[in-house]
PDB file of N, CA and C in Angstrom:
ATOM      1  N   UNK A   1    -124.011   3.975-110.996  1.00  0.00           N
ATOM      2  CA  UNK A   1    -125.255   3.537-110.405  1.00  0.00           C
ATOM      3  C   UNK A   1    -125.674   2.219-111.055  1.00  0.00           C
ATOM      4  N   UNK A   2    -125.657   0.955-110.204  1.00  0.00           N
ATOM      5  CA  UNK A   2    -125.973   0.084-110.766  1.00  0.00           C
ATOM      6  C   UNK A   2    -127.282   0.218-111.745  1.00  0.00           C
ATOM      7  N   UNK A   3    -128.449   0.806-110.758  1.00  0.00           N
ATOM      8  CA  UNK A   3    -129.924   0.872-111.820  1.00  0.00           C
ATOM      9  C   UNK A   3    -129.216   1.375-113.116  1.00  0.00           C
ATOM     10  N   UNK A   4    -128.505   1.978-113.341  1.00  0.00           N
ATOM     11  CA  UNK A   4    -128.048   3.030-114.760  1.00  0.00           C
ATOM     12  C   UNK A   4    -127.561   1.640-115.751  1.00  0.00           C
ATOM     13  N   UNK A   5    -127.042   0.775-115.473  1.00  0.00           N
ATOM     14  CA  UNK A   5    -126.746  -0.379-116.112  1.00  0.00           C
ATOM     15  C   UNK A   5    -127.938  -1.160-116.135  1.00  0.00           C
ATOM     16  N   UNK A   6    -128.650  -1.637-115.266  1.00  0.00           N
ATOM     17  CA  UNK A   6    -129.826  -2.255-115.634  1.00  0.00           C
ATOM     18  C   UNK A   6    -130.510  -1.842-117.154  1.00  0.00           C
ATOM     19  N   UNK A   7    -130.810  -0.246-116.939  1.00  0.00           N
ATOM     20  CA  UNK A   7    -131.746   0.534-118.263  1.00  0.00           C
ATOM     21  C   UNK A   7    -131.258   0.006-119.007  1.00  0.00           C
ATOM     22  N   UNK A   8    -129.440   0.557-119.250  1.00  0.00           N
ATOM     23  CA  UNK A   8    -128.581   0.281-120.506  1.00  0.00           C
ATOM     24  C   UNK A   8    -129.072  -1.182-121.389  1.00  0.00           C
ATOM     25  N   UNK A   9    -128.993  -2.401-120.024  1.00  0.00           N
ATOM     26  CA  UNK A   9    -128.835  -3.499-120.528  1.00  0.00           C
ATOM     27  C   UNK A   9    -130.437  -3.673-120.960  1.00  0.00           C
ATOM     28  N   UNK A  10    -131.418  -3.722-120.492  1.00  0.00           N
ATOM     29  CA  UNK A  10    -132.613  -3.748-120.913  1.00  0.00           C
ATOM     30  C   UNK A  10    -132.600  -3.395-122.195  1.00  0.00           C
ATOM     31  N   UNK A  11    -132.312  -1.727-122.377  1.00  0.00           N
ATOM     32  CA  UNK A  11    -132.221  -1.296-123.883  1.00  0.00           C
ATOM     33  C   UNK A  11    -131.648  -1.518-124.458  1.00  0.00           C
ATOM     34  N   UNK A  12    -130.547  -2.409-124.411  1.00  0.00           N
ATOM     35  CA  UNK A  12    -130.053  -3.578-126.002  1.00  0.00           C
ATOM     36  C   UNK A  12    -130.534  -4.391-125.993  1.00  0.00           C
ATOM     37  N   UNK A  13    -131.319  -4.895-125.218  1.00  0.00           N
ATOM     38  CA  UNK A  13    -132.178  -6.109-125.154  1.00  0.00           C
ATOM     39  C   UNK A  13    -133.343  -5.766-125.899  1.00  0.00           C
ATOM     40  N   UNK A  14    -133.379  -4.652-125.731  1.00  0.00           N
ATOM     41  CA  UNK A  14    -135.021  -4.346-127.081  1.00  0.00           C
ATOM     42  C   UNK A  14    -134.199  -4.212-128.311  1.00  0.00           C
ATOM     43  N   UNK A  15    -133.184  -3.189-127.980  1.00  0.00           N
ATOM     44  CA  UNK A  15    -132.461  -2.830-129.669  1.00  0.00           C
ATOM     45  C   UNK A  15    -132.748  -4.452-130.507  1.00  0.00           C
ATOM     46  N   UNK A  16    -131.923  -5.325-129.666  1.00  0.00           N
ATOM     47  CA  UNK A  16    -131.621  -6.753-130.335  1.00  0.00           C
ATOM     48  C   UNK A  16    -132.453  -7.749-130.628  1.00  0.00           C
ATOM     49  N   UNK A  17    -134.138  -7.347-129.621  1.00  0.00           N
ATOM     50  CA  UNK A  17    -135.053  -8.146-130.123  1.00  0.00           C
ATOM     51  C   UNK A  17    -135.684  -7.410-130.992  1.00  0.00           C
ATOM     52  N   UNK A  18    -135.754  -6.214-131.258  1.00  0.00           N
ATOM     53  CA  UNK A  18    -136.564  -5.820-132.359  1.00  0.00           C
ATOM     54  C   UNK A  18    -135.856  -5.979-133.692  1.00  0.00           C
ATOM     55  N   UNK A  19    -134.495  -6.136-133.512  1.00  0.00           N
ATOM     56  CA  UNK A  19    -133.691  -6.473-134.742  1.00  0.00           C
ATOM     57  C   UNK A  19    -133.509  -7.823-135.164  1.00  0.00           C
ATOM     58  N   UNK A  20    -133.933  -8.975-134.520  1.00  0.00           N
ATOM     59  CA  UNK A  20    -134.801 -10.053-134.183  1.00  0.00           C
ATOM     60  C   UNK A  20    -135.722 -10.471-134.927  1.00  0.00           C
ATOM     61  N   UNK A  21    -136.846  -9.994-134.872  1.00  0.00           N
ATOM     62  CA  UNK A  21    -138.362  -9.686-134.952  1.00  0.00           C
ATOM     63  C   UNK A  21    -138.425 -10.032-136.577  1.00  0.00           C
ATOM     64  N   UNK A  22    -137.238  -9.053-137.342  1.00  0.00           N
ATOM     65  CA  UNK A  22    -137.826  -9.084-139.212  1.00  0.00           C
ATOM     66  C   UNK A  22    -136.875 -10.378-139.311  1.00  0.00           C
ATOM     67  N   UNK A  23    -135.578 -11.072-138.715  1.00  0.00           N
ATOM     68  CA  UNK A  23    -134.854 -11.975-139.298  1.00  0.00           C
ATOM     69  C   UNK A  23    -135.409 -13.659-139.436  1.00  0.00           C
ATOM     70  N   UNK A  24    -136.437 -13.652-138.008  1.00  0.00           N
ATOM     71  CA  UNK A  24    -136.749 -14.756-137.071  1.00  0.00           C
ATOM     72  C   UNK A  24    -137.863 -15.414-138.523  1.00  0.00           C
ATOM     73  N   UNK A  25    -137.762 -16.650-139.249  1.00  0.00           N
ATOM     74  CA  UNK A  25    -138.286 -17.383-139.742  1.00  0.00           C
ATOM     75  C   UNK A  25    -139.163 -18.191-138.662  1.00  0.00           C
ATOM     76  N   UNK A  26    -138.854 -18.710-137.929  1.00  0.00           N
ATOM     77  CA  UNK A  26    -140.140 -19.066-136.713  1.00  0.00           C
ATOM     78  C   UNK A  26    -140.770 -18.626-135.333  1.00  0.00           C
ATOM     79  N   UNK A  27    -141.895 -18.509-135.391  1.00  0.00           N
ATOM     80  CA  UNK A  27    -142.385 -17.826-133.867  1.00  0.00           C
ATOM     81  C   UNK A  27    -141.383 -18.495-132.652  1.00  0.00           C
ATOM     82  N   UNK A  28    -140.918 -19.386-132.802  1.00  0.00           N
ATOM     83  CA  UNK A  28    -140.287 -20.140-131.158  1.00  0.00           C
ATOM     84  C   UNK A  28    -139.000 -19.368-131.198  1.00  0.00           C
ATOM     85  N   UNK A  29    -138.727 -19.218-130.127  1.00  0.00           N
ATOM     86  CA  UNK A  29    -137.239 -18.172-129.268  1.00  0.00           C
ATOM     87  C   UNK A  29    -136.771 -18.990-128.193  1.00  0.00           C
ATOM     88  N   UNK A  30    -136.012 -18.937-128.017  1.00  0.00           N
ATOM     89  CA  UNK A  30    -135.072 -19.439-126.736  1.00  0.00           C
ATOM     90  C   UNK A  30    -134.878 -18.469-125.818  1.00  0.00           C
ATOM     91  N   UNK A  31    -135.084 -18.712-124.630  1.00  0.00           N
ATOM     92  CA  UNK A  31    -135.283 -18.158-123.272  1.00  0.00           C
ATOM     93  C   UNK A  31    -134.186 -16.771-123.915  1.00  0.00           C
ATOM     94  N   UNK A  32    -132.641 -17.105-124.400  1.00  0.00           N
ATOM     95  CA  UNK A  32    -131.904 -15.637-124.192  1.00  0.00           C
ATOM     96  C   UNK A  32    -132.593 -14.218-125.472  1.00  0.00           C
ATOM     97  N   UNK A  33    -133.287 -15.115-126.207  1.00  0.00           N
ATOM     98  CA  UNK A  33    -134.115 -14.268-127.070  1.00  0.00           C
ATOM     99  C   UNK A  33    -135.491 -13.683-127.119  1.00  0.00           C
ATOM    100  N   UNK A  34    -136.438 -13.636-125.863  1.00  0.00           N
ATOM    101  CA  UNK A  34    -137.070 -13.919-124.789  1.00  0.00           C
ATOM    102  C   UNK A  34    -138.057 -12.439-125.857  1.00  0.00           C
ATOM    103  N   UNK A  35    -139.668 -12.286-125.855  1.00  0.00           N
ATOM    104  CA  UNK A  35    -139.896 -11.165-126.134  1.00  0.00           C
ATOM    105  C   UNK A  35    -139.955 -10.229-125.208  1.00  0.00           C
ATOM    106  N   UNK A  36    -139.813  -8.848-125.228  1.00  0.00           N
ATOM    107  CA  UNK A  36    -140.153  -8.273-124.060  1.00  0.00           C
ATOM    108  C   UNK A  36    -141.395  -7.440-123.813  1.00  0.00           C
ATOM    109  N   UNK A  37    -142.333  -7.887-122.999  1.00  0.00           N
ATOM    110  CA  UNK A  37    -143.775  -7.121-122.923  1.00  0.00           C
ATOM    111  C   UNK A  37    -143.681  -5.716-123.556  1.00  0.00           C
ATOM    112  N   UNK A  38    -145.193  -5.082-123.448  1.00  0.00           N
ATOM    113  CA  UNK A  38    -145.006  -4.306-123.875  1.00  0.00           C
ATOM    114  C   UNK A  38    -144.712  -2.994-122.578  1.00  0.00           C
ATOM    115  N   UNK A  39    -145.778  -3.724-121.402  1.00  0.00           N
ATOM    116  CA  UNK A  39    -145.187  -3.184-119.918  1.00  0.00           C
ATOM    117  C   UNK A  39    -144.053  -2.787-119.960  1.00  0.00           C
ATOM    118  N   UNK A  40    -142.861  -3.875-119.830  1.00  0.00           N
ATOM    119  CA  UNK A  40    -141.383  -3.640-119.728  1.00  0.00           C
ATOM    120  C   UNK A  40    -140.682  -2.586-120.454  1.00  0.00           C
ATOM    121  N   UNK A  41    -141.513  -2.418-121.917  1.00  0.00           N
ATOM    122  CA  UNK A  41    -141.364  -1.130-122.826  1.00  0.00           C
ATOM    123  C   UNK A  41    -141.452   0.422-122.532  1.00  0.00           C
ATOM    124  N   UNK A  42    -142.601  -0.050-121.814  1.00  0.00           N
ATOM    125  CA  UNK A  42    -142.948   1.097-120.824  1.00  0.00           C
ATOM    126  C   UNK A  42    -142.302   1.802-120.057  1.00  0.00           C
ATOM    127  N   UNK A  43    -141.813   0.721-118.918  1.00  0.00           N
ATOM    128  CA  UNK A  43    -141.346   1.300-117.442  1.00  0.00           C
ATOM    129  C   UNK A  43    -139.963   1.152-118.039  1.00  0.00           C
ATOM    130  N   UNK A  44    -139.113   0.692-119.125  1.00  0.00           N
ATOM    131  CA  UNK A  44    -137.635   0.974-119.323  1.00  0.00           C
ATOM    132  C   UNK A  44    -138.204   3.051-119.177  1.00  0.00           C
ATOM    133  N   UNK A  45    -138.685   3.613-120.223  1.00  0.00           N
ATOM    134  CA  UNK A  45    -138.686   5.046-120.165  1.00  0.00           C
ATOM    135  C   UNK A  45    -139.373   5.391-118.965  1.00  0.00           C
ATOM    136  N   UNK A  46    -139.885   5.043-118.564  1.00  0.00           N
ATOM    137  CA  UNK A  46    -140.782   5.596-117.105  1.00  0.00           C
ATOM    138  C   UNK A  46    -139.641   5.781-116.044  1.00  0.00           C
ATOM    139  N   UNK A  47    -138.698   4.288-116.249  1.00  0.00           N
ATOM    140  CA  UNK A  47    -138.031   4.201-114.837  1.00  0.00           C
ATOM    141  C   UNK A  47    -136.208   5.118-114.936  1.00  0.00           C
ATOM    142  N   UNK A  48    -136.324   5.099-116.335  1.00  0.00           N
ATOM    143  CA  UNK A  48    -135.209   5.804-116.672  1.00  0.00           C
ATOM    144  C   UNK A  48    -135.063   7.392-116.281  1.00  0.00           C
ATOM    145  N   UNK A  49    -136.034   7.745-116.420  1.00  0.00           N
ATOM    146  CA  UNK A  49    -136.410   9.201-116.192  1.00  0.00           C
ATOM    147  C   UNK A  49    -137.016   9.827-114.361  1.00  0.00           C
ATOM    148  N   UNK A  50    -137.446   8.521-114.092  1.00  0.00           N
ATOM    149  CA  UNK A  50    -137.368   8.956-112.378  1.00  0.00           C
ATOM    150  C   UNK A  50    -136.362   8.599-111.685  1.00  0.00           C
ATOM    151  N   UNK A  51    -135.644   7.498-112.509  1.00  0.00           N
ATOM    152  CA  UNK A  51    -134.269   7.830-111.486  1.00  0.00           C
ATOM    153  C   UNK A  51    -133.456   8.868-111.290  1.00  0.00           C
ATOM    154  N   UNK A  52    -133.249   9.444-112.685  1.00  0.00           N
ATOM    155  CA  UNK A  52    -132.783  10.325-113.118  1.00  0.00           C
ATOM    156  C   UNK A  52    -132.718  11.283-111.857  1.00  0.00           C
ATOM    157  N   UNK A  53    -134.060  11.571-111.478  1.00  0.00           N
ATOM    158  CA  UNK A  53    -134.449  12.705-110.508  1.00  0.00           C
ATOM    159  C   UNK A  53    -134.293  12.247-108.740  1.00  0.00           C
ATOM    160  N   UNK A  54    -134.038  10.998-108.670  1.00  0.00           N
ATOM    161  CA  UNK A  54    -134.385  10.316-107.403  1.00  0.00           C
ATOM    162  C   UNK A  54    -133.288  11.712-106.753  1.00  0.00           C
ATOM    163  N   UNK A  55    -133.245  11.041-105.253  1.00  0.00           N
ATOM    164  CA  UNK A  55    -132.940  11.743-104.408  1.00  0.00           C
ATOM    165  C   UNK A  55    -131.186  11.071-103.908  1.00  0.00           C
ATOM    166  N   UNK A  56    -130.238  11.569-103.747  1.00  0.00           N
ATOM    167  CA  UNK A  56    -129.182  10.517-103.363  1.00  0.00           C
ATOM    168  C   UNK A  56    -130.046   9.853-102.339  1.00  0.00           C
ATOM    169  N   UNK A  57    -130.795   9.801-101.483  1.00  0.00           N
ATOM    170  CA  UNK A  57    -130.831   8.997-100.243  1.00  0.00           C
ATOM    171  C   UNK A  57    -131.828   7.763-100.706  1.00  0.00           C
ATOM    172  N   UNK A  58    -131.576   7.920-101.983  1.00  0.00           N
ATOM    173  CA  UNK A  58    -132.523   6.905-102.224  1.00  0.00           C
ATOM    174  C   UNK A  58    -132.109   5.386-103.798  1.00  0.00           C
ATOM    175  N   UNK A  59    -132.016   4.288-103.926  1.00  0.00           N
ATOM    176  CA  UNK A  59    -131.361   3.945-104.511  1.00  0.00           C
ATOM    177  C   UNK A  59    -132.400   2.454-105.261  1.00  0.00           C
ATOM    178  N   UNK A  60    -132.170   2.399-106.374  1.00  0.00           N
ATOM    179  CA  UNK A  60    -133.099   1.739-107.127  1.00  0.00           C
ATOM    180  C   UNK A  60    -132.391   0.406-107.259  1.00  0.00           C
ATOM    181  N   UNK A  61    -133.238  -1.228-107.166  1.00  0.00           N
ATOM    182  CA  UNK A  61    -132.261  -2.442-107.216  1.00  0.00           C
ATOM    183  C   UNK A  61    -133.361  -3.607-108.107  1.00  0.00           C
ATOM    184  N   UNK A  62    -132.596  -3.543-109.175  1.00  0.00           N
ATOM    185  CA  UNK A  62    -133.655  -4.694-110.154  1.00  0.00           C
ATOM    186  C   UNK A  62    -132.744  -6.262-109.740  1.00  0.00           C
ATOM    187  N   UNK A  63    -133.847  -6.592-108.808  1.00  0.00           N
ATOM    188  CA  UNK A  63    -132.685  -8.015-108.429  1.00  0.00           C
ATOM    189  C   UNK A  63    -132.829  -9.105-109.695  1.00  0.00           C
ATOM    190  N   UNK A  64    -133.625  -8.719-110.901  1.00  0.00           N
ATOM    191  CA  UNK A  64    -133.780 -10.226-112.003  1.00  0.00           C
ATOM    192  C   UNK A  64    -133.563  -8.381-113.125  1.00  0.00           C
ATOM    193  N   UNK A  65    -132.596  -8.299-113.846  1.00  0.00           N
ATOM    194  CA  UNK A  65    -133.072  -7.529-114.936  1.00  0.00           C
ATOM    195  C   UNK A  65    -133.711  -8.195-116.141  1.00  0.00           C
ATOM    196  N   UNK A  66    -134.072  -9.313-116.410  1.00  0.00           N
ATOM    197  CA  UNK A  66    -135.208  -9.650-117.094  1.00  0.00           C
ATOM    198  C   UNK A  66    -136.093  -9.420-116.313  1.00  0.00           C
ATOM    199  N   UNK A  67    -136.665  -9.040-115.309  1.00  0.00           N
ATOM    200  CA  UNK A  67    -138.406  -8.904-115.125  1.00  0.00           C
ATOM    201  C   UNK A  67    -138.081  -7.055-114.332  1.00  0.00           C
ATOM    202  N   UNK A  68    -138.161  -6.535-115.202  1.00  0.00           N
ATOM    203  CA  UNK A  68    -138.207  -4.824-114.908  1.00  0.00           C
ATOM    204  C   UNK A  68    -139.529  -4.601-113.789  1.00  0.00           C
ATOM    205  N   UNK A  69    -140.656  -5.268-114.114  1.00  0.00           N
ATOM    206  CA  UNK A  69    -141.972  -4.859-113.574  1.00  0.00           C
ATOM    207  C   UNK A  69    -141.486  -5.355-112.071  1.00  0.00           C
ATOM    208  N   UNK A  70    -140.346  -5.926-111.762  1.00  0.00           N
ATOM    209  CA  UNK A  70    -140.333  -6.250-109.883  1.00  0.00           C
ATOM    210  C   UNK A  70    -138.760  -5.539-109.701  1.00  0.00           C
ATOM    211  N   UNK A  71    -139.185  -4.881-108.812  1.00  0.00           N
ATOM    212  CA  UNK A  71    -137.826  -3.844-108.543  1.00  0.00           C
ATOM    213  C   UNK A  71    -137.742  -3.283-106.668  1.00  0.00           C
ATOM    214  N   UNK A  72    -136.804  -2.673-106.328  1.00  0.00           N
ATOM    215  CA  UNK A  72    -137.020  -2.612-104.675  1.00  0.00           C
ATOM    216  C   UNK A  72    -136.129  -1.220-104.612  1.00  0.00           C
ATOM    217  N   UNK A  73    -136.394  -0.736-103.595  1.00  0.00           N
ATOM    218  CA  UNK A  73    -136.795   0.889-103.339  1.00  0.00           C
ATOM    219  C   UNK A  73    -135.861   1.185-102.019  1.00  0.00           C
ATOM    220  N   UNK A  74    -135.019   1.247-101.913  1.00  0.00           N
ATOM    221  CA  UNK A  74    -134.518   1.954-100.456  1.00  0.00           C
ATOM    222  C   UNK A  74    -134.126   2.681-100.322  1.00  0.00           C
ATOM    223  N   UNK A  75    -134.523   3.786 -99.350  1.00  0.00           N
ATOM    224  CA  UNK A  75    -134.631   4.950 -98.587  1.00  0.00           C
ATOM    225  C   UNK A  75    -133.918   5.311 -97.399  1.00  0.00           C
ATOM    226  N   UNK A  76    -132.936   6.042 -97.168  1.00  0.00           N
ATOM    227  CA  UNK A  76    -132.125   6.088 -96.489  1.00  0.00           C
ATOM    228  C   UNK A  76    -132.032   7.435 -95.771  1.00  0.00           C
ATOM    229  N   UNK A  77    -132.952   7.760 -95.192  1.00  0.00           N
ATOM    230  CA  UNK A  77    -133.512   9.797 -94.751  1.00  0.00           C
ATOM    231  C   UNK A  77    -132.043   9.975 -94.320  1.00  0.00           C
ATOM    232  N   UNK A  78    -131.551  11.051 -94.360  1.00  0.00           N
ATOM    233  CA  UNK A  78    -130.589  11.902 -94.019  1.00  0.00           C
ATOM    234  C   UNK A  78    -130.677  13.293 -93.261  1.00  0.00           C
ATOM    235  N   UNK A  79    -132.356  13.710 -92.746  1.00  0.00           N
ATOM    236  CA  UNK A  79    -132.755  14.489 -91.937  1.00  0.00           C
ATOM    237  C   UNK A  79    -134.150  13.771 -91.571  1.00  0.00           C
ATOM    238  N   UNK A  80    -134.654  14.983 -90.620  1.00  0.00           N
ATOM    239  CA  UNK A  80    -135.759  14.357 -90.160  1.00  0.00           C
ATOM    240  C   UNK A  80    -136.063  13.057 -88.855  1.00  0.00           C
ATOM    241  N   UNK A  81    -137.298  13.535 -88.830  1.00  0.00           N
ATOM    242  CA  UNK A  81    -137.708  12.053 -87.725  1.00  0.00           C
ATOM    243  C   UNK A  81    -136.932  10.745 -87.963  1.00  0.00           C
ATOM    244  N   UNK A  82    -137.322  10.422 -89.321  1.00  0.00           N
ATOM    245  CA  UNK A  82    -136.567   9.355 -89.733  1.00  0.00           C
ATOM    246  C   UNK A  82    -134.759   8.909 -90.366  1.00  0.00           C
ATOM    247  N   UNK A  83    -134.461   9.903 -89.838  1.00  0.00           N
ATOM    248  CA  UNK A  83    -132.524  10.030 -90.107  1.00  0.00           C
ATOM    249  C   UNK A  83    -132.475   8.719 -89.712  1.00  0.00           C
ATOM    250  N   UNK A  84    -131.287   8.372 -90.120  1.00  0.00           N
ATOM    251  CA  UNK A  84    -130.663   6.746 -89.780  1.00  0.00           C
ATOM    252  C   UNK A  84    -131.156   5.802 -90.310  1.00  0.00           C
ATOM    253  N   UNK A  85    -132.461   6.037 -90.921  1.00  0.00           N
ATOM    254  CA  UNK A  85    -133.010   5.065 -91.043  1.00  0.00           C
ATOM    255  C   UNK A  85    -132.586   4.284 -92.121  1.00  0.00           C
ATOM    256  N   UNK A  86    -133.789   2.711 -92.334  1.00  0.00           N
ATOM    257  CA  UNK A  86    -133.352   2.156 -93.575  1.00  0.00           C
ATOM    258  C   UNK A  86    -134.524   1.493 -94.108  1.00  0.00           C
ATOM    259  N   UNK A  87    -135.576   2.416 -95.288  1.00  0.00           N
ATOM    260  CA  UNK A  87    -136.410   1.201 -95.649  1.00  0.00           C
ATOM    261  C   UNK A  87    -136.712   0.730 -97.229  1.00  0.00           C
ATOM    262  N   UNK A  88    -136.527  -0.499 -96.577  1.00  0.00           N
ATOM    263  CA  UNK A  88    -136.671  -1.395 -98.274  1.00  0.00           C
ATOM    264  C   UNK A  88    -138.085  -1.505 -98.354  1.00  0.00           C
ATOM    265  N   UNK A  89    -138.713  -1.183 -99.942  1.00  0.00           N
ATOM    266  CA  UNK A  89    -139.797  -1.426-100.344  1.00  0.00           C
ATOM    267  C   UNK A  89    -139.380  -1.664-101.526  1.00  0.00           C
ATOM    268  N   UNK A  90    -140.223  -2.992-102.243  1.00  0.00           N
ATOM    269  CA  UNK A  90    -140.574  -3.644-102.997  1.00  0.00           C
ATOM    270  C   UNK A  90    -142.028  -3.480-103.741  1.00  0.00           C
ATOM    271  N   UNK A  91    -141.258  -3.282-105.116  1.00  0.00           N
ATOM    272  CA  UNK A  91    -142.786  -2.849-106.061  1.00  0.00           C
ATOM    273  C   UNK A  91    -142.762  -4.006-107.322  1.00  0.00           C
ATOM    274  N   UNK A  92    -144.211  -3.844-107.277  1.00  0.00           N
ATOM    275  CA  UNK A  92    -144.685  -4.892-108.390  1.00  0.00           C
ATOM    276  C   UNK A  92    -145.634  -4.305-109.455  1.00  0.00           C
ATOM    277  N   UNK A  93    -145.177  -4.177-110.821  1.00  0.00           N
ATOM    278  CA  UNK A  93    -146.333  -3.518-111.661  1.00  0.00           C
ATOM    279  C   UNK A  93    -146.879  -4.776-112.134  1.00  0.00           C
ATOM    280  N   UNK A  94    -148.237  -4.675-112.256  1.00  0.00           N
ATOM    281  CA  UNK A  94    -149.115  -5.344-113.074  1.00  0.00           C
ATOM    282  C   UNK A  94    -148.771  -5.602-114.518  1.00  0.00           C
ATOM    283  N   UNK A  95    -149.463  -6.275-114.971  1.00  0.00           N
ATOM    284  CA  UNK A  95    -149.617  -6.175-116.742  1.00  0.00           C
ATOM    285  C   UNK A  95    -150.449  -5.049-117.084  1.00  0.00           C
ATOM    286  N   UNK A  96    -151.720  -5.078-116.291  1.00  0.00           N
ATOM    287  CA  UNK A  96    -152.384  -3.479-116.824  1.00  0.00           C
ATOM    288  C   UNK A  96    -151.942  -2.337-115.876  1.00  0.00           C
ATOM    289  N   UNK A  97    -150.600  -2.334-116.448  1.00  0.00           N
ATOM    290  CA  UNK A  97    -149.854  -1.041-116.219  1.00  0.00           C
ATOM    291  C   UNK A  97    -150.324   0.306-116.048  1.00  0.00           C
ATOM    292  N   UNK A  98    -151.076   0.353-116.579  1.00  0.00           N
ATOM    293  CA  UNK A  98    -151.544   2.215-116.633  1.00  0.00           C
ATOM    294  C   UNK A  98    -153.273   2.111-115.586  1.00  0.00           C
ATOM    295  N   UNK A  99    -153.329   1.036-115.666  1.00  0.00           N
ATOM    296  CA  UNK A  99    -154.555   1.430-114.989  1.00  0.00           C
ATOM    297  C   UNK A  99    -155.220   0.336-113.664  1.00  0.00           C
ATOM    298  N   UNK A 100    -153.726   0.229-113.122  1.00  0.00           N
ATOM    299  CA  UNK A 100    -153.920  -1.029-111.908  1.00  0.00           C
ATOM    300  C   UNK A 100    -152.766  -0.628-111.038  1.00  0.00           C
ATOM    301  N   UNK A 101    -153.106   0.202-109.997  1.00  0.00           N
ATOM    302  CA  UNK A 101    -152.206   0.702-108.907  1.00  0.00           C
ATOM    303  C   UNK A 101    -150.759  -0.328-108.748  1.00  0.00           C
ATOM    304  N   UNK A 102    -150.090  -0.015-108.525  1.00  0.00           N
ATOM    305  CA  UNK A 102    -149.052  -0.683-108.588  1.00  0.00           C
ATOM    306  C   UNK A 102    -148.756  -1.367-107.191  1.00  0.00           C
ATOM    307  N   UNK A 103    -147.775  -2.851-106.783  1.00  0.00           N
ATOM    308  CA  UNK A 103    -148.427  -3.061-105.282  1.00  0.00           C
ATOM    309  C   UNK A 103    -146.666  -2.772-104.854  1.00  0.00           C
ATOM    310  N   UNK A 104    -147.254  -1.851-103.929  1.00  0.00           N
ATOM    311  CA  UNK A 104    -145.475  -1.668-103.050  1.00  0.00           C
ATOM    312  C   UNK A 104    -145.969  -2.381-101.501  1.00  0.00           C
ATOM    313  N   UNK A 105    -144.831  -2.765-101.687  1.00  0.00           N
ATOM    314  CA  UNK A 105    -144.858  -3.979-100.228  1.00  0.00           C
ATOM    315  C   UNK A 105    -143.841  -3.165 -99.023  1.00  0.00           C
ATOM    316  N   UNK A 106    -143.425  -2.741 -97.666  1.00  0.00           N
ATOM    317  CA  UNK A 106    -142.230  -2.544 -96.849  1.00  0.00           C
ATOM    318  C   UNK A 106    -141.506  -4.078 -96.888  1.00  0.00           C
ATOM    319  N   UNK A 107    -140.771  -3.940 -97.370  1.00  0.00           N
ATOM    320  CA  UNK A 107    -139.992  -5.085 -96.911  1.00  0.00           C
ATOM    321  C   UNK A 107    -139.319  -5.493 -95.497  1.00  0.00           C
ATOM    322  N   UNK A 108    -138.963  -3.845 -95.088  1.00  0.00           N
ATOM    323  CA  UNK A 108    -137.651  -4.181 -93.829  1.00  0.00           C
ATOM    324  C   UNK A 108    -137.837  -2.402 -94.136  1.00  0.00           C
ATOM    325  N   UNK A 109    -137.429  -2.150 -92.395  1.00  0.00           N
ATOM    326  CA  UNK A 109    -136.929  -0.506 -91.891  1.00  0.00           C
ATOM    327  C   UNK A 109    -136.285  -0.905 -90.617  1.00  0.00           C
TER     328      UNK A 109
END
């Protein structure tokens, strides 16, 4: 599952900036040493654990894995009214993560 590599890679990306963090003699970083919010901290365990459970008909796509908080959603029913179908939705978390609805957009069905 591609998403399953996204997490992975995210989470050496914290392993390596927090191992970072005590070596770094100056605040300035270069884009590949980048900090990562504390959001992004977040939804790595948030998003790790609902995929986990997703549904096969359904499939998770981080098109930038540096920005975790924008990710897209497609749904693919396999019974029901909606069999055949196909819909992409696109979600955006905020910075105030826990307490600012999150905005899901339809992209395409």
């Amino acid at each position: 599952m591609k998403g399953a590599a996204v997490m992975l890679t995210l989470a050496s990306k914290l392993k390596r900036d927090d191992g970072l963090k005590g070596s770094r003699a100056s605040p300035t970083a270069s884009d590949s040493t980048r900090r990562v919010s504390v959001k992004d901290r977040l939804l790595v365990k948030e998003v790790a654990g609902r995929e986990a459970n997703l549904p096969c008909t359904c499939k998770v796509h981080f098109p930038d894995p540096n920005k975790l908080h924008c990710f897209q959603l497609t749904a693919t029913p396999d019974e029901g009214y909606y069999q055949g179908g196909k819909f992409q939705f696109e979600t955006e978390v905020s910075d105030a993560y826990n307490t600012v609805i999150r905005k899901v957009t339809l992209l395409e069905y």
